[in-house]
C-alpha atoms as a PDB file:
ATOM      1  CA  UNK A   1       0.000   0.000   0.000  1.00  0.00           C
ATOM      2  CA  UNK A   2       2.855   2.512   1.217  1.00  0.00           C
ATOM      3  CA  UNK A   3       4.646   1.143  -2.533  1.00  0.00           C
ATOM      4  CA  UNK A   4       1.401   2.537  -4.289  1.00  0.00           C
ATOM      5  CA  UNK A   5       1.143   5.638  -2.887  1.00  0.00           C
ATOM      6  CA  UNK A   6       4.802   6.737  -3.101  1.00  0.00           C
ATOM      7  CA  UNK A   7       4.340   6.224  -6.772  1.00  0.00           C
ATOM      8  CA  UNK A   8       1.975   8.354  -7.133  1.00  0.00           C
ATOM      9  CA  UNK A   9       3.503  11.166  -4.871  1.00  0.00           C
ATOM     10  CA  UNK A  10       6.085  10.234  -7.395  1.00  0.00           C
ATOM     11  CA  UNK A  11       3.712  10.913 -10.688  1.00  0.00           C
ATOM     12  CA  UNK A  12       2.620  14.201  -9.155  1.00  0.00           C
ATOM     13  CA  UNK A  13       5.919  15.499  -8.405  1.00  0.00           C
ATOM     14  CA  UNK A  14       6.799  14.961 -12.177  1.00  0.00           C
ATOM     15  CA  UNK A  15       3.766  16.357 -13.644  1.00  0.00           C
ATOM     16  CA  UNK A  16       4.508  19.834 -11.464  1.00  0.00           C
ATOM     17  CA  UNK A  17       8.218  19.901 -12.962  1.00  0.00           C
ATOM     18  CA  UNK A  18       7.114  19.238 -16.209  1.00  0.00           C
ATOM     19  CA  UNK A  19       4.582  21.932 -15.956  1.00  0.00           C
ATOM     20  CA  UNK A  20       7.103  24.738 -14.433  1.00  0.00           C
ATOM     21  CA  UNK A  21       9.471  23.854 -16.760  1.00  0.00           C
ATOM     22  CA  UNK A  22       6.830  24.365 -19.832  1.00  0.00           C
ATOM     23  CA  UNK A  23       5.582  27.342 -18.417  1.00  0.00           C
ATOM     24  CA  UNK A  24       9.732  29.471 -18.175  1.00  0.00           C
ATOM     25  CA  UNK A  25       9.857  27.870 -21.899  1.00  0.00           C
ATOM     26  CA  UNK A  26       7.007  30.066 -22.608  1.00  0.00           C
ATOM     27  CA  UNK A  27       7.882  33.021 -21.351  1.00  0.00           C
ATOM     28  CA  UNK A  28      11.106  32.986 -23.158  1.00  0.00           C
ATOM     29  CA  UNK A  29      10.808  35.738 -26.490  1.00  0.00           C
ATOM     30  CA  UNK A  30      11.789  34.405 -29.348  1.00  0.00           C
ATOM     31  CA  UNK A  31      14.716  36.225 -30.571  1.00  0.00           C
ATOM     32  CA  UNK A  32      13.635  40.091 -32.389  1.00  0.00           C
ATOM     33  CA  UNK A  33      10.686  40.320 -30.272  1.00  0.00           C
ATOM     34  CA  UNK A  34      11.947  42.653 -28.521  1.00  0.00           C
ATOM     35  CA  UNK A  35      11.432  46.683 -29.065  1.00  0.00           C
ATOM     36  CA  UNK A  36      15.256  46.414 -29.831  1.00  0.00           C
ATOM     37  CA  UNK A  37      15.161  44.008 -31.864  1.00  0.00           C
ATOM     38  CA  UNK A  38      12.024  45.172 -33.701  1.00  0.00           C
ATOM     39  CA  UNK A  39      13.914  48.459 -34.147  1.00  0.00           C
ATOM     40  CA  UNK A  40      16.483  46.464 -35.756  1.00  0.00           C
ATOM     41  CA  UNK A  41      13.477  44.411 -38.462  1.00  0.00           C
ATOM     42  CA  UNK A  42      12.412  48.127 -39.378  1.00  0.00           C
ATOM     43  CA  UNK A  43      15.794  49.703 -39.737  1.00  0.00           C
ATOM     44  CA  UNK A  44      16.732  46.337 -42.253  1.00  0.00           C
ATOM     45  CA  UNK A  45      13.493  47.108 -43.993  1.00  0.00           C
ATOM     46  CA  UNK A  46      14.518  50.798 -44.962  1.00  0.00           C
ATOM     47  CA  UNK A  47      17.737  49.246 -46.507  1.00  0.00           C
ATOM     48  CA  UNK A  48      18.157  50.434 -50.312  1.00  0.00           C
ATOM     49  CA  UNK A  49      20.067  47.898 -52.884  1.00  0.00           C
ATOM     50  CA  UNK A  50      20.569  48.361 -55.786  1.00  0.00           C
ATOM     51  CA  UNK A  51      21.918  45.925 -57.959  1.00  0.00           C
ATOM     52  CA  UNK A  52      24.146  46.477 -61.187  1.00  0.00           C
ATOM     53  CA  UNK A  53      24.189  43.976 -64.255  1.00  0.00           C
ATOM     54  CA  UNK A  54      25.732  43.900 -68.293  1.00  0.00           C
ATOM     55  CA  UNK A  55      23.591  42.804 -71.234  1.00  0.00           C
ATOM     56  CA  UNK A  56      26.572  41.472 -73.775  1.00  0.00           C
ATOM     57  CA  UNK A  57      30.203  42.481 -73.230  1.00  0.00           C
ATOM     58  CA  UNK A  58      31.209  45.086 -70.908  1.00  0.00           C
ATOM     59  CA  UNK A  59      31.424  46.366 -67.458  1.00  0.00           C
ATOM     60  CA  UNK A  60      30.434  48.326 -65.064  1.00  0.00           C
ATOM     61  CA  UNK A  61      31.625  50.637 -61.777  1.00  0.00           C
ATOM     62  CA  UNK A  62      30.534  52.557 -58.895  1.00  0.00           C
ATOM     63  CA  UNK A  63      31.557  55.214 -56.707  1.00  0.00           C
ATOM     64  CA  UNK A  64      30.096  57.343 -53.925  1.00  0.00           C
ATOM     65  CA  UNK A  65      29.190  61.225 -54.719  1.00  0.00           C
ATOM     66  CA  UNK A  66      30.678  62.727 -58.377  1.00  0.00           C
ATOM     67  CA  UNK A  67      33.113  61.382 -60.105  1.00  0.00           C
ATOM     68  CA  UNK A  68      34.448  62.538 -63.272  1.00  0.00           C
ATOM     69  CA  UNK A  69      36.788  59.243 -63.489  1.00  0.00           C
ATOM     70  CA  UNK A  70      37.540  55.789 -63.098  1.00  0.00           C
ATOM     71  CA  UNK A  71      40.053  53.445 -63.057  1.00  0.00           C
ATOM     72  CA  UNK A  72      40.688  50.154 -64.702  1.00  0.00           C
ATOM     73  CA  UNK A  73      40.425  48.480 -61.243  1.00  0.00           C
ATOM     74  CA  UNK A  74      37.064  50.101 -60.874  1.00  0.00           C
ATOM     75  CA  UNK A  75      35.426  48.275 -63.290  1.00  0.00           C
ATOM     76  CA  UNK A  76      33.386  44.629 -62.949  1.00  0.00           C
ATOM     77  CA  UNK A  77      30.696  42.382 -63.727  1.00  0.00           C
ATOM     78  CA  UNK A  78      28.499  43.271 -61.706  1.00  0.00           C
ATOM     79  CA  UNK A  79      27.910  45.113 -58.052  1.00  0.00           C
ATOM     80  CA  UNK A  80      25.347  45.505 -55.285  1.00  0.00           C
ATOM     81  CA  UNK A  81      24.935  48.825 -53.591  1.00  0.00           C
ATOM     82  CA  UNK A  82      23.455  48.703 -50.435  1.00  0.00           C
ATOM     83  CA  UNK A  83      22.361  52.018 -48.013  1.00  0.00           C
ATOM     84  CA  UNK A  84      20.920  52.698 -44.653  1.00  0.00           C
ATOM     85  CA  UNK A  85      19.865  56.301 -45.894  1.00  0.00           C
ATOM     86  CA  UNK A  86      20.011  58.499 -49.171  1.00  0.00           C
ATOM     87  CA  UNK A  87      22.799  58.889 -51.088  1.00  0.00           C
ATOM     88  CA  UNK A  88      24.437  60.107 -54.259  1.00  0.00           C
ATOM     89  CA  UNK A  89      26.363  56.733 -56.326  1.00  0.00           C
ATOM     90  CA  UNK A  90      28.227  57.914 -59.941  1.00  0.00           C
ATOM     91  CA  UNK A  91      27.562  54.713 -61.982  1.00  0.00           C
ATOM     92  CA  UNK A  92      29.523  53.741 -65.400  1.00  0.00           C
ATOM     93  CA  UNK A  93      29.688  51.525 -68.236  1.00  0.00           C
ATOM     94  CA  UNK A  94      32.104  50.201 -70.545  1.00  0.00           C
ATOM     95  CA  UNK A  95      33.509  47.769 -73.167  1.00  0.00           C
ATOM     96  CA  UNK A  96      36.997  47.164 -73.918  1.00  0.00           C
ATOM     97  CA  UNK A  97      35.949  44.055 -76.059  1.00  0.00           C
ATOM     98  CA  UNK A  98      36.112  44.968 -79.821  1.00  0.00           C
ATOM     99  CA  UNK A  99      33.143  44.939 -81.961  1.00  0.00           C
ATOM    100  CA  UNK A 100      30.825  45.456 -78.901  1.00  0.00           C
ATOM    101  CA  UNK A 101      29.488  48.675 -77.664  1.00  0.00           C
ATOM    102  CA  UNK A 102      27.257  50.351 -74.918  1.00  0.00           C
ATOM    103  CA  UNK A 103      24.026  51.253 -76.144  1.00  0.00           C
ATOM    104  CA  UNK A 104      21.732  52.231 -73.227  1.00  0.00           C
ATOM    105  CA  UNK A 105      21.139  51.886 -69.379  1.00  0.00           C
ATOM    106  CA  UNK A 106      18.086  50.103 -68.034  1.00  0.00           C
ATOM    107  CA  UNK A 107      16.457  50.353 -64.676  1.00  0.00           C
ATOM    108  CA  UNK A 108      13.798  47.724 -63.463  1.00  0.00           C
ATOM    109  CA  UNK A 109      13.265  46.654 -67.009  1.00  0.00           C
ATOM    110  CA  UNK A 110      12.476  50.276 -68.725  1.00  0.00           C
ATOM    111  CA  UNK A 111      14.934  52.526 -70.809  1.00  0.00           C
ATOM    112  CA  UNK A 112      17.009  54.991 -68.431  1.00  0.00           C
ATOM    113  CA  UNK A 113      19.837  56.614 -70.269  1.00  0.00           C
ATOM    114  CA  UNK A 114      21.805  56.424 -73.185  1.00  0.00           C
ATOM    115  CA  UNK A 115      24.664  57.993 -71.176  1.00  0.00           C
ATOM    116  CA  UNK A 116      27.223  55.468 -70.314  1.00  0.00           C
ATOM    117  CA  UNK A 117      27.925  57.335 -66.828  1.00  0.00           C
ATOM    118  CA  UNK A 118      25.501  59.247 -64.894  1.00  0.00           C
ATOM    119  CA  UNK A 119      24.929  60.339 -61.224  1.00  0.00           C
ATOM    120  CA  UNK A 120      22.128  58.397 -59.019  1.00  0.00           C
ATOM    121  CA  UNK A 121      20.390  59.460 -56.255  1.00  0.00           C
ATOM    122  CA  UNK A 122      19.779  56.335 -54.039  1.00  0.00           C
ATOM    123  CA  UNK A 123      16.561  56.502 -52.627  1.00  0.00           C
ATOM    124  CA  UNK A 124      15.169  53.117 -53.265  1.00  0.00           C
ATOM    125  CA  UNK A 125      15.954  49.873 -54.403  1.00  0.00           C
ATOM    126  CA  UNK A 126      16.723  49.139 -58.216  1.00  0.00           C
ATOM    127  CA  UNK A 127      18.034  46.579 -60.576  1.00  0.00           C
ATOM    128  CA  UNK A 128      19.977  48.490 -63.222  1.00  0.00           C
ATOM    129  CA  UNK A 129      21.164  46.866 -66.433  1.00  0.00           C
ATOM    130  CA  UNK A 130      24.063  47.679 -69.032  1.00  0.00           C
ATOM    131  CA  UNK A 131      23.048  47.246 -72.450  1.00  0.00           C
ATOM    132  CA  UNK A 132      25.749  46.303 -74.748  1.00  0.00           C
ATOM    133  CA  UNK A 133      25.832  45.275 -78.595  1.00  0.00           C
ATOM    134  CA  UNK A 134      27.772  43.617 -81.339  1.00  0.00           C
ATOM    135  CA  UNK A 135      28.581  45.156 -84.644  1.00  0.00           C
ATOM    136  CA  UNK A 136      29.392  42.765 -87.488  1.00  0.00           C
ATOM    137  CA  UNK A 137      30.481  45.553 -89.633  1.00  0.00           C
ATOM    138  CA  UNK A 138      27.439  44.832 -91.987  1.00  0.00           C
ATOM    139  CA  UNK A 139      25.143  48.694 -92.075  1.00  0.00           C
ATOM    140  CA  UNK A 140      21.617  47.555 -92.324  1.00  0.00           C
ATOM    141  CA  UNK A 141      19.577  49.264 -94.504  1.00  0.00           C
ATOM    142  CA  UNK A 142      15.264  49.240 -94.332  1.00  0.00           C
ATOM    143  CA  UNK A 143      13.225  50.746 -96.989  1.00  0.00           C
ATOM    144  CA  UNK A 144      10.414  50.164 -95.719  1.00  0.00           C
ATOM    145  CA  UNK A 145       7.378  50.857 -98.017  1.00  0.00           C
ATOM    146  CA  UNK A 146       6.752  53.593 -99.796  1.00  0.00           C
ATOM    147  CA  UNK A 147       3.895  54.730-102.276  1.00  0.00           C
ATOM    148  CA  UNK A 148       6.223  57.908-103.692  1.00  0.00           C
ATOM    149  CA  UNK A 149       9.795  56.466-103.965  1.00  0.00           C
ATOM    150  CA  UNK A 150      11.703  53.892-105.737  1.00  0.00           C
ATOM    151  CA  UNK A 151      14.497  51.995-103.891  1.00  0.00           C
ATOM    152  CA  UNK A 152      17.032  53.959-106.861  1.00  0.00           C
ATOM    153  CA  UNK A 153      15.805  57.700-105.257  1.00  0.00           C
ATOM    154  CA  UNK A 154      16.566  55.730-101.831  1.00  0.00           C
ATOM    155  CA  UNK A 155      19.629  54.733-102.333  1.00  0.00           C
ATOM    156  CA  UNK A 156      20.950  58.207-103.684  1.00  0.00           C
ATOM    157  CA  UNK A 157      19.386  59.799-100.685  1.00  0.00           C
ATOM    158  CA  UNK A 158      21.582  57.602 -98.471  1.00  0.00           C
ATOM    159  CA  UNK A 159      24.765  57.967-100.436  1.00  0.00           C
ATOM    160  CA  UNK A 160      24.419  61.854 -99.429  1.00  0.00           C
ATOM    161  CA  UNK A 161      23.343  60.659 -95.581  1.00  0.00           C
ATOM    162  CA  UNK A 162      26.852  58.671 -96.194  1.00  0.00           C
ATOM    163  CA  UNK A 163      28.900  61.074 -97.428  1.00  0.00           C
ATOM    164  CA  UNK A 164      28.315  63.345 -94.923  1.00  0.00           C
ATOM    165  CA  UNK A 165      28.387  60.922 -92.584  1.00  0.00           C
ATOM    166  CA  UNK A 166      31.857  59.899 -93.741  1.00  0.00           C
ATOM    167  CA  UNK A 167      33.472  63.319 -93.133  1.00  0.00           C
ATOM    168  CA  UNK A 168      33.001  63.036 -88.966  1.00  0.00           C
ATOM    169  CA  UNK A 169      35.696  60.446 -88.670  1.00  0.00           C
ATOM    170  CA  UNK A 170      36.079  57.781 -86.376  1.00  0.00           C
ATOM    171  CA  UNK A 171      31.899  57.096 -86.360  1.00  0.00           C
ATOM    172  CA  UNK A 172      30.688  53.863 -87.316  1.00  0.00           C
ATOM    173  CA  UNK A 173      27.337  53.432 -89.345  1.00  0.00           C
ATOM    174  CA  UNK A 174      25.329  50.516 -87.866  1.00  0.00           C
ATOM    175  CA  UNK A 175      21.739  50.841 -89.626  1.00  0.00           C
ATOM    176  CA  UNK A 176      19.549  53.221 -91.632  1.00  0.00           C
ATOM    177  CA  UNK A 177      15.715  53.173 -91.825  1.00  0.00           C
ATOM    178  CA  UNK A 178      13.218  55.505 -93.964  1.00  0.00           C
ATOM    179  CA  UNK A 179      10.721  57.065 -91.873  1.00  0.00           C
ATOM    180  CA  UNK A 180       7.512  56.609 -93.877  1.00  0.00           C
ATOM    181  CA  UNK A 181       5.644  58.531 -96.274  1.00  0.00           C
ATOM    182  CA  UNK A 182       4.143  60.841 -93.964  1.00  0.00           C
ATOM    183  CA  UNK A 183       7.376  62.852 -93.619  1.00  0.00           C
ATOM    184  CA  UNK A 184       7.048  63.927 -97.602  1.00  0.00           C
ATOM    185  CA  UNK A 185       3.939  66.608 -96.098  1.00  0.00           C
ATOM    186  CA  UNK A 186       3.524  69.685 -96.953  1.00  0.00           C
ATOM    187  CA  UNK A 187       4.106  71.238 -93.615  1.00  0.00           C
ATOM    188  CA  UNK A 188       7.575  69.337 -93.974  1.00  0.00           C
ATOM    189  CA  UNK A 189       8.257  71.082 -97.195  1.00  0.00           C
ATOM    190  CA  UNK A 190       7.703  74.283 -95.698  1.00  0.00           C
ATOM    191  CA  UNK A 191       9.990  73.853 -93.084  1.00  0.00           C
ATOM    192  CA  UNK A 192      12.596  72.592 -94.836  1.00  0.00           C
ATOM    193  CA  UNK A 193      12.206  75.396 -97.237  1.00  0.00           C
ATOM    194  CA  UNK A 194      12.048  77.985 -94.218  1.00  0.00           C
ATOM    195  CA  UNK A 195      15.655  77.304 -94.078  1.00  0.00           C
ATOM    196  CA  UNK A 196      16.269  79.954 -96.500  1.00  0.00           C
ATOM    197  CA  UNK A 197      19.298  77.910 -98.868  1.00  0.00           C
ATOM    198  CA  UNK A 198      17.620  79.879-101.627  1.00  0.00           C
ATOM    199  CA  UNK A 199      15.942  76.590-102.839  1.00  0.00           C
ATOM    200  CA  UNK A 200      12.432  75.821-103.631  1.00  0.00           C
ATOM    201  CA  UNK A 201      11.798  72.223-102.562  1.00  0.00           C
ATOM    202  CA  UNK A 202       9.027  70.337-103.770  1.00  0.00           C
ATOM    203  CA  UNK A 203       9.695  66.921-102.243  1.00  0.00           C
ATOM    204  CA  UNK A 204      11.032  65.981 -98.922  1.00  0.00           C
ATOM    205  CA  UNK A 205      12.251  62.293 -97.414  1.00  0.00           C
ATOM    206  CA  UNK A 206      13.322  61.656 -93.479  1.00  0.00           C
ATOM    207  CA  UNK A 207      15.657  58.339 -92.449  1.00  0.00           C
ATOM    208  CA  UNK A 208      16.990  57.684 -88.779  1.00  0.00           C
ATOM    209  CA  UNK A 209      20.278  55.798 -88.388  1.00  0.00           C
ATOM    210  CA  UNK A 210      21.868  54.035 -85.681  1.00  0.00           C
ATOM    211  CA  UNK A 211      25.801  54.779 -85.150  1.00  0.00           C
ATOM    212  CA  UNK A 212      28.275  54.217 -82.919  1.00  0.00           C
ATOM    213  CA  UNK A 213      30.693  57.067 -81.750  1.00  0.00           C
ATOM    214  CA  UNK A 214      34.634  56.632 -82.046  1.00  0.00           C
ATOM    215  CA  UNK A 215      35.917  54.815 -79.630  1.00  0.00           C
ATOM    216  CA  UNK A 216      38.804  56.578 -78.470  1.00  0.00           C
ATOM    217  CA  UNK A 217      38.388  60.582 -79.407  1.00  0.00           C
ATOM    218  CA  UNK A 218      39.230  62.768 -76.703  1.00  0.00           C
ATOM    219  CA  UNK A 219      38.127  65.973 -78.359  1.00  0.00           C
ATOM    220  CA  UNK A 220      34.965  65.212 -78.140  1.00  0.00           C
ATOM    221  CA  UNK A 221      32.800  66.882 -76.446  1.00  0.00           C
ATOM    222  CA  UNK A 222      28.794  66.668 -77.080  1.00  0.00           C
ATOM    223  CA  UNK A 223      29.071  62.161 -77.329  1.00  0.00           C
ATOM    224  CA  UNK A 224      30.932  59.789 -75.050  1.00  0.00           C
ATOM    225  CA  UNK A 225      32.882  57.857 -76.685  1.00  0.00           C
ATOM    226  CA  UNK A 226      32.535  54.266 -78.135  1.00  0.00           C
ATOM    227  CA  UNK A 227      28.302  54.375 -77.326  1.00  0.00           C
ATOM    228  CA  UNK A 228      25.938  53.593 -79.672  1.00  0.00           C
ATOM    229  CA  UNK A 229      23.523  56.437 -80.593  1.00  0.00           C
ATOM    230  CA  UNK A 230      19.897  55.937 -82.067  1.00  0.00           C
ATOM    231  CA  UNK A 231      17.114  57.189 -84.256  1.00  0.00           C
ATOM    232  CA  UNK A 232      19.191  59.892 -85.731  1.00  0.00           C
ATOM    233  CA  UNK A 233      17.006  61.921 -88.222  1.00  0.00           C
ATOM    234  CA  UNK A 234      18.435  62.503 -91.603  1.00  0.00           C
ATOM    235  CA  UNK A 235      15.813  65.243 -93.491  1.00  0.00           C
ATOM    236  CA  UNK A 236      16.662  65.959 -97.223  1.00  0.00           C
ATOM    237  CA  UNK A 237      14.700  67.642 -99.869  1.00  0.00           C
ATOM    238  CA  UNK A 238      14.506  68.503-103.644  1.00  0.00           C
ATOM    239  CA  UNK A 239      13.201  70.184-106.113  1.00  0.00           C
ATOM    240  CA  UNK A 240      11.147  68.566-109.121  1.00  0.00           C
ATOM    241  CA  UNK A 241      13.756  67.117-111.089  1.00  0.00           C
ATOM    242  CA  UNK A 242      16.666  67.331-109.002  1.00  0.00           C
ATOM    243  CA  UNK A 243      19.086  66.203-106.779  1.00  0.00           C
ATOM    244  CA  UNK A 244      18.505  65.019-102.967  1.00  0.00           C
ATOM    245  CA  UNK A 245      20.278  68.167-100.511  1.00  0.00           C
ATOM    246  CA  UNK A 246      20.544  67.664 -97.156  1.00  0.00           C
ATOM    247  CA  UNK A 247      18.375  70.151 -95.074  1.00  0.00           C
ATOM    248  CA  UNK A 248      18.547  69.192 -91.872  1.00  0.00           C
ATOM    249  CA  UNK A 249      19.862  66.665 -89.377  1.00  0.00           C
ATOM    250  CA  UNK A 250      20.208  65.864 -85.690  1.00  0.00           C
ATOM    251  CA  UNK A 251      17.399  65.150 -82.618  1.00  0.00           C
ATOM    252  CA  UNK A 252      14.686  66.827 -83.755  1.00  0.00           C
END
């Protein structure tokens, strides 16, 4: 009888430890519960990144506030910036390989810039890509269709796009396109003819080009160099029976 009950004093004294020690696991906070470390959870959530990538060949860099310069050992595949608060990043692009060239910047899948460097503020997270592209050497040339011109008063419109194109130096031509044959308008003609060359135009024809600038030219001034440039308008006119002029050229 005494053998019973002391086993089940002996029951009952284990169910009360069991039960204290379930109740101090309990009341022990998981770790970050805290205000502390909630402060810390919100302070992590206010973190900006911003991630750098390359499309094709080239690389990129990063520095903090305005810089007007980088050097080789600058430069990689990719980077991560990461901030507590708002700051100003200078980020560039390059290629070194030949045949490839930096077209455009793209943040979070949209165009940004077609300027290889340029200064970010950092005020939220971003995933920014370096576009870059291959040039076989080939120019690519699109008539498109056309109701008013043959493919022969085409082609001697680009030969004077080329020729003048010819005298920059150091520019590459990558692809021309005509327009359509809405530019030949006679609003068009008017402005062309507003440029007072003493000519009285009676037919007008647009083309854009793609080009890429020289790659090493340290005169210049208004292009960075080795970048690809696009939808370059090309506006040239004539009169009935004559020869294509060039008018006008440039971002319109």
């Amino acid at each position: 009888m005494k053998r019973g009950i002391s086993i089940i004093i002996s029951f009952i004294v284990v169910f009360l430890l069991l039960a204290c020690g379930k109740k101090d696991l309990d009341e022990i906070p998981f770790e970050g519960s805290s205000e502390e470390g909630f402060q810390d959870e919100n302070k992590m959530s206010d973190l900006y990144t911003v991630t750098i990538n390359v499309d094709g060949i080239g690389e990129v860099a990063y520095m903090q506030g305005n810089v007007t310069e980088f050097t080789d050992d600058d430069y990689f595949q990719s980077a991560q910036i990461n901030l507590a608060e708002v700051d100003d990043y200078t980020i560039s692009a390059r290629t070194t390989e030949e045949g490839w060239s930096f077209v455009k910047w793209v943040k979070d899948g949209d165009d940004y810039t077609v300027e290889p460097t340029f200064i970010l503020t950092i005020d939220e997270s971003a995933d920014f890509r370096a576009v870059f592209e291959f040039f076989d050497g080939e120019v690519e040339i699109d008539y498109g269709t056309s109701d008013i011109y043959s493919k022969e008063d085409m082609d001697s419109a680009i030969q004077v796009i080329m020729d003048e194109f010819n005298s920059w130096g150091g520019y590459e031509m990558h692809s021309i396109r005509y327009v359509s044959d809405d530019c030949n308008s006679e609003e068009n003609i008017e402005w062309l003819n507003s440029h007072g060359d003493g000519n009285d135009y009676t037919e007008c024809i647009e083309f854009v080009t793609d080009y890429r600038t020289p790659l090493d030219d340290k005169e210049a001034i208004t292009v960075e160099n080795n970048c690809i440039y696009k939808d370059y308008e090309w506006w040239l006119a004539r009169t009935s029976g004559g020869n294509w002029i060039l008018v006008d050229s440039g971002y319109c």
